[in-house]
PDB file of N, CA and C in Angstrom:
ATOM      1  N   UNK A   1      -3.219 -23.672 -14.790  1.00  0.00           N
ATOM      2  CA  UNK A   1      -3.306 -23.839 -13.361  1.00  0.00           C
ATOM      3  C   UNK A   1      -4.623 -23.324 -12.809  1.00  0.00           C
ATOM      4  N   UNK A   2      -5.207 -22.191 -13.411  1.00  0.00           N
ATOM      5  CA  UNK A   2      -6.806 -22.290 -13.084  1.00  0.00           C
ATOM      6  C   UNK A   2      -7.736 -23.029 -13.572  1.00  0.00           C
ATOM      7  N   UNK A   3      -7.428 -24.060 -14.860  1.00  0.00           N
ATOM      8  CA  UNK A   3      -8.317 -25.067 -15.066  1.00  0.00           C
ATOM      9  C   UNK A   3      -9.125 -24.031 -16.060  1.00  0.00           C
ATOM     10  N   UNK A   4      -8.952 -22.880 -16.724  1.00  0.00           N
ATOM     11  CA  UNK A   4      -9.516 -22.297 -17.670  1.00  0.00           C
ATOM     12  C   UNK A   4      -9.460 -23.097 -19.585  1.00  0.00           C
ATOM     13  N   UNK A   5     -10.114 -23.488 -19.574  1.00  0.00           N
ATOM     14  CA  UNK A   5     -10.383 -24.379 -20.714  1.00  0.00           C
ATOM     15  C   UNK A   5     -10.435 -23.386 -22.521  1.00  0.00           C
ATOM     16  N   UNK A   6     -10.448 -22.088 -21.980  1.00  0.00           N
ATOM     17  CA  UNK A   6     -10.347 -21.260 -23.493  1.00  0.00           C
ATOM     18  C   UNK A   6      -9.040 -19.854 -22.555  1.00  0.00           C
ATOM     19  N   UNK A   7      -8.652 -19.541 -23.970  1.00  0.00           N
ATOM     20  CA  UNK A   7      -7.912 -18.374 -23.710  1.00  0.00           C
ATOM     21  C   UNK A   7      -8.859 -17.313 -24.125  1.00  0.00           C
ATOM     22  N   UNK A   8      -8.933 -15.857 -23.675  1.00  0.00           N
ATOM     23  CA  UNK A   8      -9.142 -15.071 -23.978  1.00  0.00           C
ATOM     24  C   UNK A   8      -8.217 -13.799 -23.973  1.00  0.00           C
ATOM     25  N   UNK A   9      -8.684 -12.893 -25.154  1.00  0.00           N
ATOM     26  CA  UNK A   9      -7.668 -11.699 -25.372  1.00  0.00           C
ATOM     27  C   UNK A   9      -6.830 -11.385 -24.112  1.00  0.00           C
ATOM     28  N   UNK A  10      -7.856 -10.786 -23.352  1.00  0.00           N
ATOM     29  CA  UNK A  10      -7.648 -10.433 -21.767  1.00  0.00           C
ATOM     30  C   UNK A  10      -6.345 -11.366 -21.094  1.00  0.00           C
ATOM     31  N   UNK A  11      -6.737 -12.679 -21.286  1.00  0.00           N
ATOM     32  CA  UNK A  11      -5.214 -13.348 -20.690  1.00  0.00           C
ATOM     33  C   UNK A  11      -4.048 -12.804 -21.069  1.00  0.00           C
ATOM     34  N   UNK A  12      -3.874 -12.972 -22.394  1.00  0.00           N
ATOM     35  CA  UNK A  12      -2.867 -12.460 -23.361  1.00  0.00           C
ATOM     36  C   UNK A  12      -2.501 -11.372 -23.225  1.00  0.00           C
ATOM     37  N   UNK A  13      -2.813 -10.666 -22.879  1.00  0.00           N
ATOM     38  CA  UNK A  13      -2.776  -8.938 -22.568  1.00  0.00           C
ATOM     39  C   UNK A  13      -1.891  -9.314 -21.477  1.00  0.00           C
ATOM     40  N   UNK A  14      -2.480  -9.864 -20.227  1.00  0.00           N
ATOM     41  CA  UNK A  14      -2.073 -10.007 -18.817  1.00  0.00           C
ATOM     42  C   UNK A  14      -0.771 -10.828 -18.844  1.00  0.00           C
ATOM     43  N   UNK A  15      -0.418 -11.724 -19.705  1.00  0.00           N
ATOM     44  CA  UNK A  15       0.579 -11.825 -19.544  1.00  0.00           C
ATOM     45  C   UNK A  15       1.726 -11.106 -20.401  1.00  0.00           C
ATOM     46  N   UNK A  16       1.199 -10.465 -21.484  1.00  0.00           N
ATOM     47  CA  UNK A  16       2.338  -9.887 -21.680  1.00  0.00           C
ATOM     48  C   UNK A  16       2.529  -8.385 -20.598  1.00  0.00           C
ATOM     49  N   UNK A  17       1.602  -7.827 -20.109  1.00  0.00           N
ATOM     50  CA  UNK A  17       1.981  -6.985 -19.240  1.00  0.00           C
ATOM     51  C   UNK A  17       2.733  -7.561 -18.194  1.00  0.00           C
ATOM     52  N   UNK A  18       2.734  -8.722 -17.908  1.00  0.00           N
ATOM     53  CA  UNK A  18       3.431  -9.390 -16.493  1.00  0.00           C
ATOM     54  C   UNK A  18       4.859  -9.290 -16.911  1.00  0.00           C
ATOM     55  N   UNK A  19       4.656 -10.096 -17.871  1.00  0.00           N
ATOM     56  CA  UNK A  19       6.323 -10.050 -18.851  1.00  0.00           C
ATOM     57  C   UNK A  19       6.928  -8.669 -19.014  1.00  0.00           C
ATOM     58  N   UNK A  20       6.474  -7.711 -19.260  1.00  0.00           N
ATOM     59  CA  UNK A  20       7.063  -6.907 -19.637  1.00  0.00           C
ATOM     60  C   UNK A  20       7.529  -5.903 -17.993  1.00  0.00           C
ATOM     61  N   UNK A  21       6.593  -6.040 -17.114  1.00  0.00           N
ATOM     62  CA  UNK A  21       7.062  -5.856 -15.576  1.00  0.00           C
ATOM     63  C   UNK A  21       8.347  -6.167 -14.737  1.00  0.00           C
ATOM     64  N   UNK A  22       8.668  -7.533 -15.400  1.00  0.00           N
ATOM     65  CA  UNK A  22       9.663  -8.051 -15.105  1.00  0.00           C
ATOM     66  C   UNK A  22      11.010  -7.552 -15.967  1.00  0.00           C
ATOM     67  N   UNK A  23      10.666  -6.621 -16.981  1.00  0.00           N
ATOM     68  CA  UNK A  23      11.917  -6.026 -17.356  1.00  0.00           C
ATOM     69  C   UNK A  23      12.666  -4.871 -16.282  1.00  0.00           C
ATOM     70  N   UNK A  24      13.295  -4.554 -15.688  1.00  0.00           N
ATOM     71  CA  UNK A  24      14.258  -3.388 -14.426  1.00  0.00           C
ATOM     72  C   UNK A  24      14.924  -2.436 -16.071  1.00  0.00           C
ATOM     73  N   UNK A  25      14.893  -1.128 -15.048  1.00  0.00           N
ATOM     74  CA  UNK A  25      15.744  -0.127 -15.801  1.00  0.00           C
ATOM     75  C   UNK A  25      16.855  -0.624 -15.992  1.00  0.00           C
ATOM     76  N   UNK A  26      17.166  -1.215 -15.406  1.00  0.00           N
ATOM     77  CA  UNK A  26      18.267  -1.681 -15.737  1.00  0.00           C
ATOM     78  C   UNK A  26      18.688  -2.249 -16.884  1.00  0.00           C
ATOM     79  N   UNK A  27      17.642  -3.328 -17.026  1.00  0.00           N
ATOM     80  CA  UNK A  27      18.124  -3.899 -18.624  1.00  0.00           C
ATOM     81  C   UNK A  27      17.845  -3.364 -19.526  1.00  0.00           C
ATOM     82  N   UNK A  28      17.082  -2.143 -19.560  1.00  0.00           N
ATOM     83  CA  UNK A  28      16.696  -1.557 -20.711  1.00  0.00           C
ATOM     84  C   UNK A  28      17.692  -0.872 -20.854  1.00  0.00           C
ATOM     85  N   UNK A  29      18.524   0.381 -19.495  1.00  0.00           N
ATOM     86  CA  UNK A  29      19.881   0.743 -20.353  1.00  0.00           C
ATOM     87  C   UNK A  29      20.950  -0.118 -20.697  1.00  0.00           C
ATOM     88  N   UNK A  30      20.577  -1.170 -20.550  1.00  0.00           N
ATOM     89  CA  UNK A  30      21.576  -2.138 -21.152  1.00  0.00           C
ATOM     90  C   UNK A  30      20.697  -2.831 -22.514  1.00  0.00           C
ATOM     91  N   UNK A  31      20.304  -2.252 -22.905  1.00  0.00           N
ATOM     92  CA  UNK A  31      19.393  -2.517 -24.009  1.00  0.00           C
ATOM     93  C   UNK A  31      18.683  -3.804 -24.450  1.00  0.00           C
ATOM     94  N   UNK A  32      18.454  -4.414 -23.261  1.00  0.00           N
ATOM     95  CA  UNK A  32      17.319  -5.543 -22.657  1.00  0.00           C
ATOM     96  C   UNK A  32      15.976  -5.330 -22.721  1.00  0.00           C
ATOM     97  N   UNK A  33      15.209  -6.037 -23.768  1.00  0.00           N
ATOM     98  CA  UNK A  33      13.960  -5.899 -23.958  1.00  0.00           C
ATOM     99  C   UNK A  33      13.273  -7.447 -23.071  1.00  0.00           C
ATOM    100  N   UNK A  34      13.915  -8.331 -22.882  1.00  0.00           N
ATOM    101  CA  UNK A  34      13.185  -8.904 -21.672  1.00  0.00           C
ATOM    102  C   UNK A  34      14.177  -9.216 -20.645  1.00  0.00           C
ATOM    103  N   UNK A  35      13.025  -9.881 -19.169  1.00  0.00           N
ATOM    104  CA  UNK A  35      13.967 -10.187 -18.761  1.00  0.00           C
ATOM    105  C   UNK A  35      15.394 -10.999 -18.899  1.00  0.00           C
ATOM    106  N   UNK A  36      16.420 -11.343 -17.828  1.00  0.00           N
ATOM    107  CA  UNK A  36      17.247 -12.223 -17.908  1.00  0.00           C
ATOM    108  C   UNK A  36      16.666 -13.201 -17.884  1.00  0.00           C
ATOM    109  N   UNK A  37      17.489 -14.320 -18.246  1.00  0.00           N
ATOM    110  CA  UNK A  37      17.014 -15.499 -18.766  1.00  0.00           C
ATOM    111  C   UNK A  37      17.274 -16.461 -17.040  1.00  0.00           C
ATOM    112  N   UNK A  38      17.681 -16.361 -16.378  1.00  0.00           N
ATOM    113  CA  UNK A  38      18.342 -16.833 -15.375  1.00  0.00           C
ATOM    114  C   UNK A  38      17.668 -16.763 -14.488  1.00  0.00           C
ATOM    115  N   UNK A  39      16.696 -15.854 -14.943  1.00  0.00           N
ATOM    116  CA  UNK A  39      15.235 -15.629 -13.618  1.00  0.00           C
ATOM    117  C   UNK A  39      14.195 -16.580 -14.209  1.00  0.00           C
ATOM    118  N   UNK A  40      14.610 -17.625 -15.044  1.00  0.00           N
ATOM    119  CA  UNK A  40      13.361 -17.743 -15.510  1.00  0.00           C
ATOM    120  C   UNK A  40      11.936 -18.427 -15.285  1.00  0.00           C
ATOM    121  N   UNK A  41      12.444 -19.176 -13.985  1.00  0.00           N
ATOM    122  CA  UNK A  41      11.034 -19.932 -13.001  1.00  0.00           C
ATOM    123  C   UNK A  41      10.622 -18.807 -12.242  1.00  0.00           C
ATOM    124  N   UNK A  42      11.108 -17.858 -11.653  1.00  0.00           N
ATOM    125  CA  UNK A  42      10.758 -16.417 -11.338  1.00  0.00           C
ATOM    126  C   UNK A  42      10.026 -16.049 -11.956  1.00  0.00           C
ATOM    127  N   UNK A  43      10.167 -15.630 -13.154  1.00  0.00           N
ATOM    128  CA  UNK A  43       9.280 -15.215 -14.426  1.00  0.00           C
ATOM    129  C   UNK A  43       8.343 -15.945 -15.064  1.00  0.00           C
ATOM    130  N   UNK A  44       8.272 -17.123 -14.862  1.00  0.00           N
ATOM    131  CA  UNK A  44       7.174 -17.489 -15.069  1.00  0.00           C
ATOM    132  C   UNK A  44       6.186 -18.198 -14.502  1.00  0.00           C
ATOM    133  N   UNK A  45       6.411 -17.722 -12.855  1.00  0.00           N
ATOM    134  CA  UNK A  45       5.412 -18.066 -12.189  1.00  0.00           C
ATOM    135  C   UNK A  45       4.829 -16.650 -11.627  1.00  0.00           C
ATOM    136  N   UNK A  46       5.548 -15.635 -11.998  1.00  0.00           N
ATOM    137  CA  UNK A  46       4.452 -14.069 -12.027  1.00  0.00           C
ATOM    138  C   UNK A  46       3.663 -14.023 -13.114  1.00  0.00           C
ATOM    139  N   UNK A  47       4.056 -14.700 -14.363  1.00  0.00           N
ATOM    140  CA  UNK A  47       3.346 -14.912 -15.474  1.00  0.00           C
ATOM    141  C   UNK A  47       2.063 -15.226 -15.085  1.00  0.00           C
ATOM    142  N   UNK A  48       2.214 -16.800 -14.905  1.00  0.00           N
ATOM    143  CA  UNK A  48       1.505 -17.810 -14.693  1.00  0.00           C
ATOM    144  C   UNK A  48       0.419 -17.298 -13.716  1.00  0.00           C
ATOM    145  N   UNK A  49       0.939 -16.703 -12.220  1.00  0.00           N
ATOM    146  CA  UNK A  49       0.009 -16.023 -11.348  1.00  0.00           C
ATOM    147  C   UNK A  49      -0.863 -14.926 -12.337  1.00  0.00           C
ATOM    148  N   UNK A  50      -0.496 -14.197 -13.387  1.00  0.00           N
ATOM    149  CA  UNK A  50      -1.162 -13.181 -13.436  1.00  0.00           C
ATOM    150  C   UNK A  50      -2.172 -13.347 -14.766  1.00  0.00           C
ATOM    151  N   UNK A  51      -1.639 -14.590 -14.980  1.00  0.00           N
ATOM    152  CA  UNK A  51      -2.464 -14.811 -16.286  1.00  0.00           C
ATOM    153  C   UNK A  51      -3.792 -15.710 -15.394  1.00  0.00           C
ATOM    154  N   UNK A  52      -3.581 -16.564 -14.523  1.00  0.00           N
ATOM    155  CA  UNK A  52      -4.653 -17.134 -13.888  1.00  0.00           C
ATOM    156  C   UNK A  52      -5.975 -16.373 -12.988  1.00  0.00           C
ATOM    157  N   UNK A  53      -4.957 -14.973 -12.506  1.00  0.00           N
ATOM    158  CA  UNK A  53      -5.229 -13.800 -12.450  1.00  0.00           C
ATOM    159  C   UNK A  53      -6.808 -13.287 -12.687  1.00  0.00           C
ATOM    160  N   UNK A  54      -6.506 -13.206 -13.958  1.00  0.00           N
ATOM    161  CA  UNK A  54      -7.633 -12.591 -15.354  1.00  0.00           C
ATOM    162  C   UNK A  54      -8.400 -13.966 -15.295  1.00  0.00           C
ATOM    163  N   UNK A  55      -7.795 -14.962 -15.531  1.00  0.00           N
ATOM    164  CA  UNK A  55      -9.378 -16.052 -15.815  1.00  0.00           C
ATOM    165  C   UNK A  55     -10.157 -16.006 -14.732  1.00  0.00           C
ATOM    166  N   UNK A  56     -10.159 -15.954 -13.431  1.00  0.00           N
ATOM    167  CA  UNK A  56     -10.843 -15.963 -12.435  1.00  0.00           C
ATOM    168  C   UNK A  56     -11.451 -14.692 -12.449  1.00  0.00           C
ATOM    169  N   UNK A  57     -10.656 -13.592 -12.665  1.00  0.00           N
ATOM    170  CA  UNK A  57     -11.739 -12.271 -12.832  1.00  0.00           C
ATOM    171  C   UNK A  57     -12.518 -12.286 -13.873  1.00  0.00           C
ATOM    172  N   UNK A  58     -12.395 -13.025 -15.095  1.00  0.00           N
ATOM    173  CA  UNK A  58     -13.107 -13.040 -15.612  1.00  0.00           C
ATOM    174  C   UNK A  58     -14.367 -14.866 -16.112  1.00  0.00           C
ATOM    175  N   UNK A  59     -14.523 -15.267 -15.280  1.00  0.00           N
ATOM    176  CA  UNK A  59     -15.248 -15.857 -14.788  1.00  0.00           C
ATOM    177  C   UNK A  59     -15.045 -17.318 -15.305  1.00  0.00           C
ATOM    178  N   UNK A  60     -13.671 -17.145 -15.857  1.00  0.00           N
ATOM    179  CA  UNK A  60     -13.159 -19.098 -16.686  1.00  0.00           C
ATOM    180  C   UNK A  60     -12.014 -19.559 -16.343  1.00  0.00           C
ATOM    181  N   UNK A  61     -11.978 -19.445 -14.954  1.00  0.00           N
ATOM    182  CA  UNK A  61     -11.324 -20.479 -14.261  1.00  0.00           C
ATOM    183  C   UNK A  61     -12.205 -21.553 -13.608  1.00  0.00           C
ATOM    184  N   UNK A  62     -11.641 -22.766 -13.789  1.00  0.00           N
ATOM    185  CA  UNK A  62     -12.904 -23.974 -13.298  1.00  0.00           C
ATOM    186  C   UNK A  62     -11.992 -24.398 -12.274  1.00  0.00           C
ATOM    187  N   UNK A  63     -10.684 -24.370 -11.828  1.00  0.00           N
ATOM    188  CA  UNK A  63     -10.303 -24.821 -10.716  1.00  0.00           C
ATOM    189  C   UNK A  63     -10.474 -24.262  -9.461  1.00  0.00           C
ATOM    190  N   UNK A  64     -11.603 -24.441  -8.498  1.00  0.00           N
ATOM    191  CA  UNK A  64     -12.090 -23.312  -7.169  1.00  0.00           C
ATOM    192  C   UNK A  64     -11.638 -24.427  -6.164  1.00  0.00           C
ATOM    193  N   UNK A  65     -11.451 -23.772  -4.929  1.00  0.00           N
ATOM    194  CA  UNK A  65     -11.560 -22.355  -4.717  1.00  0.00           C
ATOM    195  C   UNK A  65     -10.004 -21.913  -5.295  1.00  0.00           C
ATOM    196  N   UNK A  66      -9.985 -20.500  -5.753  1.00  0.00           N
ATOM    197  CA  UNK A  66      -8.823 -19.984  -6.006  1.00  0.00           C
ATOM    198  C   UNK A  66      -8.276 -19.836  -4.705  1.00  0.00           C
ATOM    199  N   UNK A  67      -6.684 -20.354  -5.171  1.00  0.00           N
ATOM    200  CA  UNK A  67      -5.331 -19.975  -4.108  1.00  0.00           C
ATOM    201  C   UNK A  67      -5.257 -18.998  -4.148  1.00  0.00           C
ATOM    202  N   UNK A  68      -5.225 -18.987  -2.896  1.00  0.00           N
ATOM    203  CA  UNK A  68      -4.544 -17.477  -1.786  1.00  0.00           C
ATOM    204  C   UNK A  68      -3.532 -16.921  -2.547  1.00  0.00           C
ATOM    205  N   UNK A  69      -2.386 -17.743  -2.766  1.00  0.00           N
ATOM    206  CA  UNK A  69      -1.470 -16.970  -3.155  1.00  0.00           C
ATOM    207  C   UNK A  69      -0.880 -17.349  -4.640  1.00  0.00           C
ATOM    208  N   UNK A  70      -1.380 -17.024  -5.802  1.00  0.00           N
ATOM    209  CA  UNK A  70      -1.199 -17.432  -7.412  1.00  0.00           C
ATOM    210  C   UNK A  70       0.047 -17.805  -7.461  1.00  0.00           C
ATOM    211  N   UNK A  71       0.988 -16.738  -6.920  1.00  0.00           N
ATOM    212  CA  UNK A  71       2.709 -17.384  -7.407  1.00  0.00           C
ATOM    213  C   UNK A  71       2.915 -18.173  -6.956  1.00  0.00           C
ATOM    214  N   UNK A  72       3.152 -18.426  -5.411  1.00  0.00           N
ATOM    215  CA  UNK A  72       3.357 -19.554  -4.602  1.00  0.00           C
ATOM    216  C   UNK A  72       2.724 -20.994  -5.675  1.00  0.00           C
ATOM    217  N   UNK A  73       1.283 -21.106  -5.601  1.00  0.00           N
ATOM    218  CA  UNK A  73       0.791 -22.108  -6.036  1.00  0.00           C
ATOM    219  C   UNK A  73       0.887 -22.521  -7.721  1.00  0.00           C
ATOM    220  N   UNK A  74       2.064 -21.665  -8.486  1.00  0.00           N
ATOM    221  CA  UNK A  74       2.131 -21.161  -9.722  1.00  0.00           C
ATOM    222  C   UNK A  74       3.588 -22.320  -9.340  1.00  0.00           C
ATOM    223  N   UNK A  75       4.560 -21.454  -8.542  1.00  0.00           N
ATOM    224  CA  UNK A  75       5.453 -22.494  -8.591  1.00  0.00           C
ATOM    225  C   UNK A  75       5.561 -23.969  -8.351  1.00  0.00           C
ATOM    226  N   UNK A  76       4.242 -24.161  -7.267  1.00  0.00           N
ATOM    227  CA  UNK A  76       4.209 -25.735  -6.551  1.00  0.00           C
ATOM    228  C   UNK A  76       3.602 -26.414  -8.086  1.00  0.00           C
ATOM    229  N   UNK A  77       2.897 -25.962  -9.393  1.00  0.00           N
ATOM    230  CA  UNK A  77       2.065 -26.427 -10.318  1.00  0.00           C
ATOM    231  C   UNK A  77       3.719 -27.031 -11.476  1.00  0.00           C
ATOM    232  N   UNK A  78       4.701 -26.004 -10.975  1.00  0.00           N
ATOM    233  CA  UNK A  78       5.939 -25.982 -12.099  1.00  0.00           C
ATOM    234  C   UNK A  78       6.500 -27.761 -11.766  1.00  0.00           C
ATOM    235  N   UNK A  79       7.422 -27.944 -13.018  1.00  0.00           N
ATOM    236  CA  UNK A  79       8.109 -28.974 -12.901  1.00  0.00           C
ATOM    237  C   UNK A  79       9.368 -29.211 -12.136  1.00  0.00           C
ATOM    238  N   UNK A  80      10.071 -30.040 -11.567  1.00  0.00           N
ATOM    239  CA  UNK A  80      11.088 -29.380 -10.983  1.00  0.00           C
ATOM    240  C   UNK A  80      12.147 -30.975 -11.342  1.00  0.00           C
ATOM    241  N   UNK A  81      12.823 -30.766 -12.255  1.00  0.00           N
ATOM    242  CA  UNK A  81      13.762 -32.093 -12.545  1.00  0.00           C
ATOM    243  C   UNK A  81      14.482 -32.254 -11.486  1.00  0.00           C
ATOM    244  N   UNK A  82      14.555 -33.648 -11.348  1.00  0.00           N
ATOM    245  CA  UNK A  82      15.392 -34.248  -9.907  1.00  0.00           C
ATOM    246  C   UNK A  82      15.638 -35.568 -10.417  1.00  0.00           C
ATOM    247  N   UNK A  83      17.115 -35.434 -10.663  1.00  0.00           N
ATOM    248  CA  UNK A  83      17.753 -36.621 -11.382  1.00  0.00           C
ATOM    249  C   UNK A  83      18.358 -37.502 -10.084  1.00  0.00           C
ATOM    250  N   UNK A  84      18.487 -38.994 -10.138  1.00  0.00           N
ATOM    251  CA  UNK A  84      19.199 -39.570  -8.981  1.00  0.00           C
ATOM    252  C   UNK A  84      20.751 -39.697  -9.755  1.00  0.00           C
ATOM    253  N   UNK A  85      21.522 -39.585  -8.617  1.00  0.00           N
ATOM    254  CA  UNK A  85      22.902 -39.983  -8.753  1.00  0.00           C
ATOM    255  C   UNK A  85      23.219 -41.307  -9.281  1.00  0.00           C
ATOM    256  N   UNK A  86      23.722 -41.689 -10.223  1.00  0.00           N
ATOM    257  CA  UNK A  86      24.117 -43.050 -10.868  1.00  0.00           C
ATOM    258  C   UNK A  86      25.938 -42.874 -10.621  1.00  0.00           C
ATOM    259  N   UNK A  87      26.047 -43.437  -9.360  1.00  0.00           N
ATOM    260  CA  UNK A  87      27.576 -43.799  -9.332  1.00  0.00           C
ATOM    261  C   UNK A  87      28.456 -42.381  -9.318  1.00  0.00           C
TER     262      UNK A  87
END
């Protein structure tokens, strides 16, 4: 979604720190090493924001101007299935 054409370490980092943010005390005393699964367009549009994040700080994002707001525009980038009613 930033149009960054290589990955670098730095992304990778950023998103697993995003990922791992999204774990609550909670699931860990319930012995949850990631989040729920049920959050999961939630989760991966903080991802997505924070990994696009890092490419723009670090100068390989080619899609400008960067959005205001990464998640927001993280989710509008997501897919969203929309089946029609057949009968």
């Amino acid at each position: 979604m930033s149009g960054a054409i290589r990955v670098h370490d730095d992304m990778l980092l950023a998103a697993s720190e995003a990922l791992a943010k999204q774990v609550s005390e909670e699931n860990y005393k319930k012995g949850l090493i990631y989040p729920p699964f049920t959050d999961i367009r939630k989760i991966s549009a903080d991802i997505a924001a924070s990994v696009a994040a890092k490419a723009y700080e670090l100068g390989l994002a080619t899609h400008i101007p960067r959005p205001q707001d990464l998640v927001k525009y993280a989710e509008s980038c997501m897919y969203s299935p929309v089946y029609r009613n057949y009968r």
